[in-house]
Structure formats: structure tokens, C-alpha cells
Protein backbone atom coordinates (compact mmCIF):
# COMPACT_ATOMS: atom_id res chain seq x y z
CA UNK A 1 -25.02 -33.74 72.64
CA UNK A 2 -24.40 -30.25 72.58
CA UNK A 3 -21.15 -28.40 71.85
CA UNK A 4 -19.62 -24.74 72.54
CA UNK A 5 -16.15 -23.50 71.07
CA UNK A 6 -14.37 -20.36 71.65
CA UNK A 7 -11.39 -19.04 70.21
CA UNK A 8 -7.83 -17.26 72.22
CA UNK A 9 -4.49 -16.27 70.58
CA UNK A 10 -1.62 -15.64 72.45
CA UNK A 11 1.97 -14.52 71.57
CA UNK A 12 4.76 -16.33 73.23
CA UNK A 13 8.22 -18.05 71.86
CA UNK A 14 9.85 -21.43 71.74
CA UNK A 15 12.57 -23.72 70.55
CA UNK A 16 12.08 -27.51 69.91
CA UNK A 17 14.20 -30.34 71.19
CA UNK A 18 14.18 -32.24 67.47
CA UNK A 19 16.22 -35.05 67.35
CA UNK A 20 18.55 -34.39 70.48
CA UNK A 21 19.23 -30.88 69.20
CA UNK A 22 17.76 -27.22 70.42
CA UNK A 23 16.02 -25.15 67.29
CA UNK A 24 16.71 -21.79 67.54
CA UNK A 25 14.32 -19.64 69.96
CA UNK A 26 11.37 -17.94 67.58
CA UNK A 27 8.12 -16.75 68.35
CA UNK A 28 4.55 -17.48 67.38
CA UNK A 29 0.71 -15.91 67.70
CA UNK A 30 -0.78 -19.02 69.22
CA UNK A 31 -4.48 -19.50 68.08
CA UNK A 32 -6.30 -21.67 70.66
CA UNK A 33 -9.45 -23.19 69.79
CA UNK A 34 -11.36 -25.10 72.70
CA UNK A 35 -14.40 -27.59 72.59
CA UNK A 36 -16.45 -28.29 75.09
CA UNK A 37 -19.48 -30.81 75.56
CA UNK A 38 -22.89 -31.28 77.35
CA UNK A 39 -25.21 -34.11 76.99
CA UNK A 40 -28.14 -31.77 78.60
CA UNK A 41 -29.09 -27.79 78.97
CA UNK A 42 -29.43 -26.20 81.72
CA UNK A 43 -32.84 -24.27 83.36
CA UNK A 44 -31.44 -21.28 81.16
CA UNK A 45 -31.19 -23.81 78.17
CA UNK A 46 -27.05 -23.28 78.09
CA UNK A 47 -25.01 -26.48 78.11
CA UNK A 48 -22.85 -23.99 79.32
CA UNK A 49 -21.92 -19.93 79.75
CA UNK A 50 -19.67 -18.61 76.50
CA UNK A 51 -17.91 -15.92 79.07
CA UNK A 52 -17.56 -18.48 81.60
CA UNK A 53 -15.74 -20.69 79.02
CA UNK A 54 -13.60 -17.82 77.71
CA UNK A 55 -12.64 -16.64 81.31
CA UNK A 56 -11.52 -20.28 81.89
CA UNK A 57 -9.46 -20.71 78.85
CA UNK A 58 -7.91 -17.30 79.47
CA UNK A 59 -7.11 -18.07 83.36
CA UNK A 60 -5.24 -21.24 81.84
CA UNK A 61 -3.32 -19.40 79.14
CA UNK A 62 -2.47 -16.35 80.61
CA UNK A 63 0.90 -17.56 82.28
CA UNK A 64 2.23 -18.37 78.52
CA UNK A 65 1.31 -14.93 77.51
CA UNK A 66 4.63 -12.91 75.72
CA UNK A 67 6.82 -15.38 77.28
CA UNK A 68 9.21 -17.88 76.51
CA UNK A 69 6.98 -21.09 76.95
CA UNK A 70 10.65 -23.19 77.66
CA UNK A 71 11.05 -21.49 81.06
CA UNK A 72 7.64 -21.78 81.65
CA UNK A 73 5.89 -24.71 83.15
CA UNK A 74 5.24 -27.12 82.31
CA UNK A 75 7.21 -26.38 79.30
CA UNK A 76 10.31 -25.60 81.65
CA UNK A 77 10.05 -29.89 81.75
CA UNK A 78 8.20 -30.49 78.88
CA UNK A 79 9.22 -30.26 74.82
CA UNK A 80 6.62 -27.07 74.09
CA UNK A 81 5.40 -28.24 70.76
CA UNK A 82 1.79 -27.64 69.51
CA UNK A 83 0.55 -31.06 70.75
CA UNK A 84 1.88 -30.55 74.69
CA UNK A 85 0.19 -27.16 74.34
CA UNK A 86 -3.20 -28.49 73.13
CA UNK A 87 -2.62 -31.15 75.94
CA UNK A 88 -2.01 -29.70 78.65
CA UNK A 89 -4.76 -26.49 77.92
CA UNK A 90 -7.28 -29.52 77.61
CA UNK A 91 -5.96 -31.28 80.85
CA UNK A 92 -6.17 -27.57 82.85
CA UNK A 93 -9.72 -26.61 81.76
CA UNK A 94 -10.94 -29.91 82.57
CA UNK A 95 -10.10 -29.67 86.03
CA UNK A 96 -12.36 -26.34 86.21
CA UNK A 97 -15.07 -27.62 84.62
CA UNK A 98 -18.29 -28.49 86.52
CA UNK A 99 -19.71 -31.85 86.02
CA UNK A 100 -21.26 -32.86 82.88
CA UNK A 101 -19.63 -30.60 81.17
CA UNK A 102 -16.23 -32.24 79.24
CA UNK A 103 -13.56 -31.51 76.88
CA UNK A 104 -13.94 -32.61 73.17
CA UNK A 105 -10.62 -31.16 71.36
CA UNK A 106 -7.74 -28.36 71.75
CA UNK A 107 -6.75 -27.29 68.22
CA UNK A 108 -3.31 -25.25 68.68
CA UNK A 109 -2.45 -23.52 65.79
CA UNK A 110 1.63 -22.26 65.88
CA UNK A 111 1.41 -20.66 62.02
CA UNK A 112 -0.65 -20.31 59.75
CA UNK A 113 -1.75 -24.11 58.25
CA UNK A 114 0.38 -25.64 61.26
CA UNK A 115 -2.20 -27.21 63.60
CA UNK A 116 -2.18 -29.62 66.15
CA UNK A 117 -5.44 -31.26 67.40
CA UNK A 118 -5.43 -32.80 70.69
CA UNK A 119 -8.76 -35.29 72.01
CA UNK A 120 -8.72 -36.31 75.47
CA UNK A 121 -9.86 -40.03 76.40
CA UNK A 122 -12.11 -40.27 79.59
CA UNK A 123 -8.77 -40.02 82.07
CA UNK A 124 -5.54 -38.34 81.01
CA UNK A 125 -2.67 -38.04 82.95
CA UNK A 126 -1.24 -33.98 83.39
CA UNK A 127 1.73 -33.08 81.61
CA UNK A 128 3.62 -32.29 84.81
């Protein structure tokens, strides 16, 4: 098995439902980090294109980009803590992958030492 990983940050804010109660808004450089699999290579020996990968991950993440991810979707439904984040980016770039290539892990990374990794089974249901 082969395995690629590349690596986005984006800026954006939130506030946490904890407990029945709002946190107060704040704002965090997100640091995304994205695994993907391949049993085989390709004829060009890739299991798959780096900037093809990175232009994925950055079509997905681009609507959280300097916003508030609460009035965002899915986040607008959904409690935007590091795990729905690493969920749903894994959920959205496997539906633009090509087959035989998969997800292995989303690590989200709110601050420094705060990390949240998230592995997909075979079939996972989208945050929606």
C-alpha cells in the first residue's frame, strides 16, 4: 500500500455548543493534514498526483476560509469542533476521488498540541 499526505491551513472562527451552552466566538489557523491511499501505481508510477490532491483539499476547504465556520455549512447544523471538521473534509474528498484511491485519516489541528484525528470506515454517512 502506498500513501500520499499534504498539508492546508486555513483561518476561520468558532464557538462550541459544550454542555448546552455557546463558548464565546474565537478564531483559529486550522492546520489540515490529509491521507490518502493506493494499493497500486499508476503507468507514471504515482498512486496518485500531489497537485491534484492539494487542488482537491483546497476546493473542499475553501468555503471555511476567514469565516465563521457556525454560519457555514455544514457547521450552520453541525457543532464545528475539530472532529466534525476532520469528518466532514474526509467525507468531501472522498467523493472526488477516483477509484482505488481512498481516504486513510484527517488530522485537524485548532492550536497548537490540539489535534483531532478522524479515520473513515469503508462507508460513512455525510455530516449534513
Amino acid at each position: 500500500m502506498f500513501e500520499l499526505e499534504v498539508r492546508r491551513t486555513f483561518s476561520a472562527a468558532h464557538a462550541l455548543l459544550l454542555r448546552g451552552e455557546r463558548e464565546v466566538p474565537h478564531g483559529h489557523d486550522w492546520q489540515v493534514d490529509l491521507t490518502v491511499a493506493a494499493d497500486r501505481l499508476d503507468a507514471d508510477e504515482l498512486a496518485f498526483d500531489f497537485h491534484h490532491l492539494e487542488r482537491t483539499l483546497d476546493e473542499v476547504l475553501q468555503p471555511f476560509r476567514s469565516v465563521n465556520l457556525n454560519a457555514t455549512p455544514p457547521f450552520d447544523r453541525v457543532n464545528p469542533s475539530a472532529e466534525a471538521v476532520a469528518r466532514h473534509v474526509a467525507q468531501e474528498v472522498a467523493r472526488r476521488l477516483p477509484e482505488g484511491v481512498r481516504v486513510q485519516a484527517v488530522r485537524v489541528t485548532e492550536a497548537p498540541g490540539c489535534a483531532a484525528r478522524f479515520i473513515p470506515r469503508a462507508v460513512e454517512a455525510p455530516c449534513r
